[in-house]
C-alpha atoms as a PDB file:
ATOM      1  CA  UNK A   1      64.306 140.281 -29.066  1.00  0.00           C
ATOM      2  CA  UNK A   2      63.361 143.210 -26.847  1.00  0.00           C
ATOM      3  CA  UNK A   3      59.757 142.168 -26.860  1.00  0.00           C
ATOM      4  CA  UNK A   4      60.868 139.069 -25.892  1.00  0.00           C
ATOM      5  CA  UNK A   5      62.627 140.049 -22.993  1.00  0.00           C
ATOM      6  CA  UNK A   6      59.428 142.316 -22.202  1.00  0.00           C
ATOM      7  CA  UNK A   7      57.195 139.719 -21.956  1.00  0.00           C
ATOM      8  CA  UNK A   8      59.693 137.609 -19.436  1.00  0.00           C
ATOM      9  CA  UNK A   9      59.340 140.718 -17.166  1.00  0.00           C
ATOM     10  CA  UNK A  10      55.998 141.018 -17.118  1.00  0.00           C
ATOM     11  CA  UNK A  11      55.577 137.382 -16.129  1.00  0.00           C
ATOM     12  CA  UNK A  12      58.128 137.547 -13.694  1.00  0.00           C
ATOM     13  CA  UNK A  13      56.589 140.788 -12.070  1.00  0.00           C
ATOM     14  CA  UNK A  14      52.863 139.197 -11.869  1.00  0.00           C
ATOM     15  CA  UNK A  15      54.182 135.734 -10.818  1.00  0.00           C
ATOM     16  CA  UNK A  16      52.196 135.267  -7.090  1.00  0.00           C
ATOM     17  CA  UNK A  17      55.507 134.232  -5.365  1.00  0.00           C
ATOM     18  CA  UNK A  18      57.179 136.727  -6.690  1.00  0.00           C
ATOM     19  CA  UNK A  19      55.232 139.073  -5.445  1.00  0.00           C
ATOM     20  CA  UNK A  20      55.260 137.698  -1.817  1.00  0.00           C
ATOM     21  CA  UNK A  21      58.941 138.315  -1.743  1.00  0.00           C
ATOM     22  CA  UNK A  22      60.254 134.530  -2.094  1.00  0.00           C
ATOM     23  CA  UNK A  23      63.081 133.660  -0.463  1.00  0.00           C
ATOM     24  CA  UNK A  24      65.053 130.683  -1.310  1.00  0.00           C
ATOM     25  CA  UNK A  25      65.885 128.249   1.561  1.00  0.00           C
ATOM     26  CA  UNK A  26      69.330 128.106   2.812  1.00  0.00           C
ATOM     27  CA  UNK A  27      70.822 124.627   3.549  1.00  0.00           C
ATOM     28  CA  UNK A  28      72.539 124.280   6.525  1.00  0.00           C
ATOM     29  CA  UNK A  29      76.326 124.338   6.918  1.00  0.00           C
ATOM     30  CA  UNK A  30      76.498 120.749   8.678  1.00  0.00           C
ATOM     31  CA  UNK A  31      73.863 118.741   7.670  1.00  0.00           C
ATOM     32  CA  UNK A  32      70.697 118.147   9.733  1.00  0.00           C
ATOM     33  CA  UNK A  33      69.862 120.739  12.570  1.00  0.00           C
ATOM     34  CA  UNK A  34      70.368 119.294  15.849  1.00  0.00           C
ATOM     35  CA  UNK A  35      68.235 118.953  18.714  1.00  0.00           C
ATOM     36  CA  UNK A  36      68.496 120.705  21.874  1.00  0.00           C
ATOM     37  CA  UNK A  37      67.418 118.563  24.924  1.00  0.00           C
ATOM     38  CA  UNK A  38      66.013 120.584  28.525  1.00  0.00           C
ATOM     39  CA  UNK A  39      68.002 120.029  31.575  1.00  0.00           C
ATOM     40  CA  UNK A  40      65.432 117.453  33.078  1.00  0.00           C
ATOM     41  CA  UNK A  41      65.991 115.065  30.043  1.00  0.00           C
ATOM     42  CA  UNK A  42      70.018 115.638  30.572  1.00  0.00           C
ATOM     43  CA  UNK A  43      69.769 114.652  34.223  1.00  0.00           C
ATOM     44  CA  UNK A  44      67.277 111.704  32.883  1.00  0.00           C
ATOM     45  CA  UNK A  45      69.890 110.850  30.646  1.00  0.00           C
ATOM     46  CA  UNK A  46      73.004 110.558  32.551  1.00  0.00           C
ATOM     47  CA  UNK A  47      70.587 108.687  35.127  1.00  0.00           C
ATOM     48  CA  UNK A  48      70.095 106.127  32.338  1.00  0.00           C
ATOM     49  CA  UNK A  49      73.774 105.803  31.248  1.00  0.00           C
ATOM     50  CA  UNK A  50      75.021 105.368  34.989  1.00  0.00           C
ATOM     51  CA  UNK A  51      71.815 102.522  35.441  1.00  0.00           C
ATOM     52  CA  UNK A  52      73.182 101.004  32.238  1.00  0.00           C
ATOM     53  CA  UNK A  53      77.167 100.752  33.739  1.00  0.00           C
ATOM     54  CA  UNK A  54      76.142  99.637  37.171  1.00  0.00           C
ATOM     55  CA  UNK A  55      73.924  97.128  35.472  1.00  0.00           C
ATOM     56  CA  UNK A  56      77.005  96.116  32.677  1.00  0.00           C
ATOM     57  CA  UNK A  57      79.417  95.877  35.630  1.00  0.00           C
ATOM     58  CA  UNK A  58      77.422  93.316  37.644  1.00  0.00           C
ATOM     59  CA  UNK A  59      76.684  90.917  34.891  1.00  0.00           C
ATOM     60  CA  UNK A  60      80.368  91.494  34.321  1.00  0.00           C
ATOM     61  CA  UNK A  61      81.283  90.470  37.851  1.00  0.00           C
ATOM     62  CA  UNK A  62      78.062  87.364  38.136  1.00  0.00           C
ATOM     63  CA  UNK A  63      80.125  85.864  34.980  1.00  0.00           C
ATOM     64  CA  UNK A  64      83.795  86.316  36.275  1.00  0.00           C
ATOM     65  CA  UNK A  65      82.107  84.691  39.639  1.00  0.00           C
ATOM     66  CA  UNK A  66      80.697  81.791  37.477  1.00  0.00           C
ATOM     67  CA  UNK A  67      83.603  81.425  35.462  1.00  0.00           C
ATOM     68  CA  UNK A  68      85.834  80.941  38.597  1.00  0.00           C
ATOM     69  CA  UNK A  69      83.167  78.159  40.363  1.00  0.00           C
ATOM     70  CA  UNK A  70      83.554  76.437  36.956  1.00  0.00           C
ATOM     71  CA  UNK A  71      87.294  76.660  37.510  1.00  0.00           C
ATOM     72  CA  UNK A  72      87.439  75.824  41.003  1.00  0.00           C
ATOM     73  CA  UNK A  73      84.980  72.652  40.486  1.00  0.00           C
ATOM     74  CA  UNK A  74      87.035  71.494  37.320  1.00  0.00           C
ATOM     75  CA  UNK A  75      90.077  71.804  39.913  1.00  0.00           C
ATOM     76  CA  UNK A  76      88.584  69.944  42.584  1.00  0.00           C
ATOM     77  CA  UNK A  77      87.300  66.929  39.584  1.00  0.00           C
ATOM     78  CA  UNK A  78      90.833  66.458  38.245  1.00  0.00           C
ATOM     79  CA  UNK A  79      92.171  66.817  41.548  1.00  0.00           C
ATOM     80  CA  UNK A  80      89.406  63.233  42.181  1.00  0.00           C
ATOM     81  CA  UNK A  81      90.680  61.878  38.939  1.00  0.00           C
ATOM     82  CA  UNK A  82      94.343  62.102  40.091  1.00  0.00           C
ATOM     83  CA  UNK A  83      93.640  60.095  43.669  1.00  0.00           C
ATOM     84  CA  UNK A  84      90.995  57.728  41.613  1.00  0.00           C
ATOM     85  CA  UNK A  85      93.550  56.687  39.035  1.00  0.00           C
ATOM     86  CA  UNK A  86      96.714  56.032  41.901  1.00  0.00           C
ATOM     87  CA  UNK A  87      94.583  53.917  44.024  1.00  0.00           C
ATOM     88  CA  UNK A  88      93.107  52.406  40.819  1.00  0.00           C
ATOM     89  CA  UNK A  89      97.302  51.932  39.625  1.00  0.00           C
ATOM     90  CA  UNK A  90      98.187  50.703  43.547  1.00  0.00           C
ATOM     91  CA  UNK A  91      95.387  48.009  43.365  1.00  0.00           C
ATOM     92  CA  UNK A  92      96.128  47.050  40.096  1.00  0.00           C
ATOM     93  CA  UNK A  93      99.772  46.647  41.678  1.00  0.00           C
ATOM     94  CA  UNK A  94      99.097  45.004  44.697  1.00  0.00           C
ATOM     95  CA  UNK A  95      97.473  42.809  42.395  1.00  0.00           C
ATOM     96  CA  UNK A  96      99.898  41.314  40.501  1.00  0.00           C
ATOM     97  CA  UNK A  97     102.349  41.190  43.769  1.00  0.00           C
ATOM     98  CA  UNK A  98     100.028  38.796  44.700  1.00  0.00           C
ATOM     99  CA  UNK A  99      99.628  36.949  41.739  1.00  0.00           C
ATOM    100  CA  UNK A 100     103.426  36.696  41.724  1.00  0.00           C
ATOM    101  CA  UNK A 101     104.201  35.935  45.270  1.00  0.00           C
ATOM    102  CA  UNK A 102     100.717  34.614  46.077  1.00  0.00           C
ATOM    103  CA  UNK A 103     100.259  34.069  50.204  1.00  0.00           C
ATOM    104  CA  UNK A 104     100.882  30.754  51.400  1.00  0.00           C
ATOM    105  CA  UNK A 105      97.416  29.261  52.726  1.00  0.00           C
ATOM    106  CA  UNK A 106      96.947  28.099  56.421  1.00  0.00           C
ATOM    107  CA  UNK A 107      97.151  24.218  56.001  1.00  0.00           C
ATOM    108  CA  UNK A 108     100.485  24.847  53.850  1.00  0.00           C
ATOM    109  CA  UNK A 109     102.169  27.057  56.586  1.00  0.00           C
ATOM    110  CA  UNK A 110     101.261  24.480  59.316  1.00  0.00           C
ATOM    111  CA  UNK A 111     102.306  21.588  57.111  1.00  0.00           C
ATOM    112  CA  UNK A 112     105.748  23.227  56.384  1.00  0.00           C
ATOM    113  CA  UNK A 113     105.967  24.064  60.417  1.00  0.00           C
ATOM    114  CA  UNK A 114     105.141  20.623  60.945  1.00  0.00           C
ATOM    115  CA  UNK A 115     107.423  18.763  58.782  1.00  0.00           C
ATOM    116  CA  UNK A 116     110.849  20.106  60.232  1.00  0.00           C
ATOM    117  CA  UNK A 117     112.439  17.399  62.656  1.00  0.00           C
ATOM    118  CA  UNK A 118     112.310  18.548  66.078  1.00  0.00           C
ATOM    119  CA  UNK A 119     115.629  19.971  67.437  1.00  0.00           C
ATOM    120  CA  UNK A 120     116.614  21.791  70.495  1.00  0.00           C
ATOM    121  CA  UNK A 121     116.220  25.798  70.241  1.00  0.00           C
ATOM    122  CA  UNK A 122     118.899  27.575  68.507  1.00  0.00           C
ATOM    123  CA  UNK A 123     122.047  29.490  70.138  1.00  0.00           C
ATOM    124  CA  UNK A 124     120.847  32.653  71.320  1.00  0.00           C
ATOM    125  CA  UNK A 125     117.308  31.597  72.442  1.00  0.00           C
ATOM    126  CA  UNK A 126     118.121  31.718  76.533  1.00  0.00           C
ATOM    127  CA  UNK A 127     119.383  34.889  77.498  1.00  0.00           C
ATOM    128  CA  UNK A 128     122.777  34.578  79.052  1.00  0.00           C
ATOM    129  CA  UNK A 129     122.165  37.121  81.624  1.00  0.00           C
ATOM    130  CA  UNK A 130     118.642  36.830  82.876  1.00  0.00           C
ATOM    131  CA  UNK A 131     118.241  32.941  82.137  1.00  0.00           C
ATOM    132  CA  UNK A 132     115.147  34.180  80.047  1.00  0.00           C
ATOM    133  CA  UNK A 133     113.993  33.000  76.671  1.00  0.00           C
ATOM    134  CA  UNK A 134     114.534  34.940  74.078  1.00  0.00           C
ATOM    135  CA  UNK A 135     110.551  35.326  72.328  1.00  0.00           C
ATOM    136  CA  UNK A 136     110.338  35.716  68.602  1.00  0.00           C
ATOM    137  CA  UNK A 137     108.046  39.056  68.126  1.00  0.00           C
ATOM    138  CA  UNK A 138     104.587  37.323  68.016  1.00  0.00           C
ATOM    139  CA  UNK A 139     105.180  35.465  71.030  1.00  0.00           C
ATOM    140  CA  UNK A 140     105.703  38.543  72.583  1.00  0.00           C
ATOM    141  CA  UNK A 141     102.261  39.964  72.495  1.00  0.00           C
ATOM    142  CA  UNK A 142      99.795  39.955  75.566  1.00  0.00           C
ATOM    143  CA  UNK A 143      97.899  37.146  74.322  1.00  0.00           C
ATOM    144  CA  UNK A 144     101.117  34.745  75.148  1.00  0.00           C
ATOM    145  CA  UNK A 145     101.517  36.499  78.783  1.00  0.00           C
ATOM    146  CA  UNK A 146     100.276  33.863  80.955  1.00  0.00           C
ATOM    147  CA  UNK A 147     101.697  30.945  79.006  1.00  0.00           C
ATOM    148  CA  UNK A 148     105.134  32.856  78.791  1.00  0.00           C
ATOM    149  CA  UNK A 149     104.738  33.178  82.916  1.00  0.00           C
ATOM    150  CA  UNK A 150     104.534  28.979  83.375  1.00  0.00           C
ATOM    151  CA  UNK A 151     107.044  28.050  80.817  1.00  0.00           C
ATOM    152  CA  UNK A 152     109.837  30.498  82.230  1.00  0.00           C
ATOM    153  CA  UNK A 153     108.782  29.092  85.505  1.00  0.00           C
ATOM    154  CA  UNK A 154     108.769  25.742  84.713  1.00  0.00           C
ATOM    155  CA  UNK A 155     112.676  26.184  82.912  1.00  0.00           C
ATOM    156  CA  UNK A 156     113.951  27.676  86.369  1.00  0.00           C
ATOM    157  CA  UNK A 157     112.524  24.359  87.846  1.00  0.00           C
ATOM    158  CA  UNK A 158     113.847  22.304  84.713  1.00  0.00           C
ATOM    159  CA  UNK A 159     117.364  24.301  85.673  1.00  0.00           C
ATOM    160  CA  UNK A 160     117.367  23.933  89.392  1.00  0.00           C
ATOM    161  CA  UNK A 161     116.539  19.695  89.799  1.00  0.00           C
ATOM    162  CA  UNK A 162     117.827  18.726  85.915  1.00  0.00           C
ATOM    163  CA  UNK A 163     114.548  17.717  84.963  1.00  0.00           C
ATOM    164  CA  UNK A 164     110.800  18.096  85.493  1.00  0.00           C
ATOM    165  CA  UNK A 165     108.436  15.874  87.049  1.00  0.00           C
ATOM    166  CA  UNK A 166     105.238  14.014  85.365  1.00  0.00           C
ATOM    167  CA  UNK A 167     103.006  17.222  86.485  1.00  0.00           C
ATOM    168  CA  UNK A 168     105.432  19.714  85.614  1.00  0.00           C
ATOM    169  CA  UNK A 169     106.049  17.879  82.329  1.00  0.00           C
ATOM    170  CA  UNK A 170     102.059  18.074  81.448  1.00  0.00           C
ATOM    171  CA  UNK A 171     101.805  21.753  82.315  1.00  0.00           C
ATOM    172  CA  UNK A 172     104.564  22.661  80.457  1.00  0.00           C
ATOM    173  CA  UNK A 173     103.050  20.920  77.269  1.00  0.00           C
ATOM    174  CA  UNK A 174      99.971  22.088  77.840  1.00  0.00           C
ATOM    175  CA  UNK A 175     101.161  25.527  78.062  1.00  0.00           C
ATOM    176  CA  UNK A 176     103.376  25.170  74.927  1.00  0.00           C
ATOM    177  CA  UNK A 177     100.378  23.762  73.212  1.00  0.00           C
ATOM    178  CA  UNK A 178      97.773  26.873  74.216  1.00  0.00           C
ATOM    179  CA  UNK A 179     100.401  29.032  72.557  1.00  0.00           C
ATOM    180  CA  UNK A 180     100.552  27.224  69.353  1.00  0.00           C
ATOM    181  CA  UNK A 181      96.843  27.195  69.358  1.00  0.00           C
ATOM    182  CA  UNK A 182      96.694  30.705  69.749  1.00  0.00           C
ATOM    183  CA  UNK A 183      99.064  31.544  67.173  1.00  0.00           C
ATOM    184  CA  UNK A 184      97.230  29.303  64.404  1.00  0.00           C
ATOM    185  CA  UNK A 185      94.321  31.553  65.055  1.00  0.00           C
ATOM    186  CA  UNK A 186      95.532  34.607  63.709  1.00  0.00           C
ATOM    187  CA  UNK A 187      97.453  32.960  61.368  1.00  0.00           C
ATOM    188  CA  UNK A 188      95.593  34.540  58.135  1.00  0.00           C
ATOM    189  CA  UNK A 189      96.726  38.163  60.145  1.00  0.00           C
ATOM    190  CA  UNK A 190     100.260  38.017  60.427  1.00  0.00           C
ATOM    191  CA  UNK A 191     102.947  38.041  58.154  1.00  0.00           C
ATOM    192  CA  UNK A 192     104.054  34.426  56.894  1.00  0.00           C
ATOM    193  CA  UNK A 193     107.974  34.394  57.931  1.00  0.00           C
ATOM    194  CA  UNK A 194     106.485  35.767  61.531  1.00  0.00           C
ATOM    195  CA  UNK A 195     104.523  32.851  61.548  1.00  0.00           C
ATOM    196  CA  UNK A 196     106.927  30.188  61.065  1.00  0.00           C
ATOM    197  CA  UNK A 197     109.298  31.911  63.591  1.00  0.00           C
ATOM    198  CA  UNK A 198     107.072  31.334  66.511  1.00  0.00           C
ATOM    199  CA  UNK A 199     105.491  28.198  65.258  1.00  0.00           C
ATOM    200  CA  UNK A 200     109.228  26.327  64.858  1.00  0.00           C
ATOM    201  CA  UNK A 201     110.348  28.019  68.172  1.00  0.00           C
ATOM    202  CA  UNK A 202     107.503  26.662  70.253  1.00  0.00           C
ATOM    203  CA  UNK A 203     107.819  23.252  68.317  1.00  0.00           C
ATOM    204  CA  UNK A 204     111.727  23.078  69.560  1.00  0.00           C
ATOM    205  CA  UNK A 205     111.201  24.526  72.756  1.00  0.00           C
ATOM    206  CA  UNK A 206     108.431  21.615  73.324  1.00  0.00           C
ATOM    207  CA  UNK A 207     110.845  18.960  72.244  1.00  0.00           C
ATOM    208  CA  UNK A 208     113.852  20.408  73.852  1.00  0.00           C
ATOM    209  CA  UNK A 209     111.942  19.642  77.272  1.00  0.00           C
ATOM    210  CA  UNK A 210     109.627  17.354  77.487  1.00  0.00           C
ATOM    211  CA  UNK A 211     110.551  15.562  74.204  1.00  0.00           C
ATOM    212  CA  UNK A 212     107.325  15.816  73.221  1.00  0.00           C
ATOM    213  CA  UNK A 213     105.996  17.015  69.321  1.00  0.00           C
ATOM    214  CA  UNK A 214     103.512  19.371  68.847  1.00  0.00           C
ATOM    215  CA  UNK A 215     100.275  17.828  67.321  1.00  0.00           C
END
């Protein structure tokens, strides 16, 4: 046993690392060593991370500006839809009022004017007052002015001597008749009741007179 033991010394004591005074490496305490950077590479560094934020911050801000234009133009297109589909509803309305209560034509307005027997003009045609006539609304427009002048005229006459004379009798038809030709021309413009009004009126106002019918 001792020789043993001997012999391990005497190949420990000529073993070449031995003899260089080995020392076994340490590990270190927290893993890897670190690394310690100069203070141009920190200043590089914190260049770079402040590049990097300024550059996360604006594509931040170019998609919250996108996002909103997105917003804004869906807005503005349902905004379009809303006024496309109430016209589209009013027409579709309109529509059927007419279907229902369609608009009498032209030949059947002046055939229904036509067909009443003539009488004289209703109470409350002349004012009291004045001695004027009394014009329904469409009669009242500009386009009747000069007619309205010689009929009025031609009533003071009718007033003053009980009757009119053949002349006076001509111009007053004639006048009567301008008017009713007039009115038939913006008959597709005016409302239907309107019509009938000022048709009838002139039509008794004629007959009331002269005796005479409108054509």
């Amino acid at each position: 046993m001792r020789i043993l033991l001997w012999m391990a010394c005497c190949l420990l004591a000529t073993s070449p690392v031995y003899a260089q005074g080995y020392v076994a490496p340490v590990a270190p305490l927290y893993g890897n060593y670190g690394y310690a950077s100069t203070a141009a590479e920190g200043a590089l560094n914190g260049m770079a991370n402040v590049v990097s934020a300024q550059g996360s911050y604006n594509l931040q801000t170019s998609e919250a500006a996108i996002n909103m234009t997105q917003a804004q133009s869906q807005e503005i297109a349902n905004h379009q839809q809303y006024a496309n589909t109430y016209f589209q509803m009013r027409a579709q309305r309109d529509a059927y009022e007419a279907k229902k209560h369609p608009r009498p034509t032209e030949e059947q307005l002046v055939s229904l004017a036509q067909s009443e027997a003539p009488k004289g003009l209703p109470p409350g045609s002349v004012d009291k007052e004045t001695g004027k006539l009394n014009w329904p609304t469409l009669l009242q427009y500009p386009d009747f002015e000069k007619q309205r002048e010689v009929v009025e005229s031609l009533l003071n006459k009718n007033s003053a001597h009980g009757m009119l004379g053949a002349q006076d009798a001509q111009q007053f038809t004639e006048a009567v008749e301008q008017m009713a030709t007039t009115l038939k021309r913006g008959i597709t413009k005016v409302p239907p009741q309107q019509y009938m009004d000022a048709y009838t009126f002139l039509k008794k106002l004629l007959y009331s007179t002269c005796q005479t019918q409108l054509p």
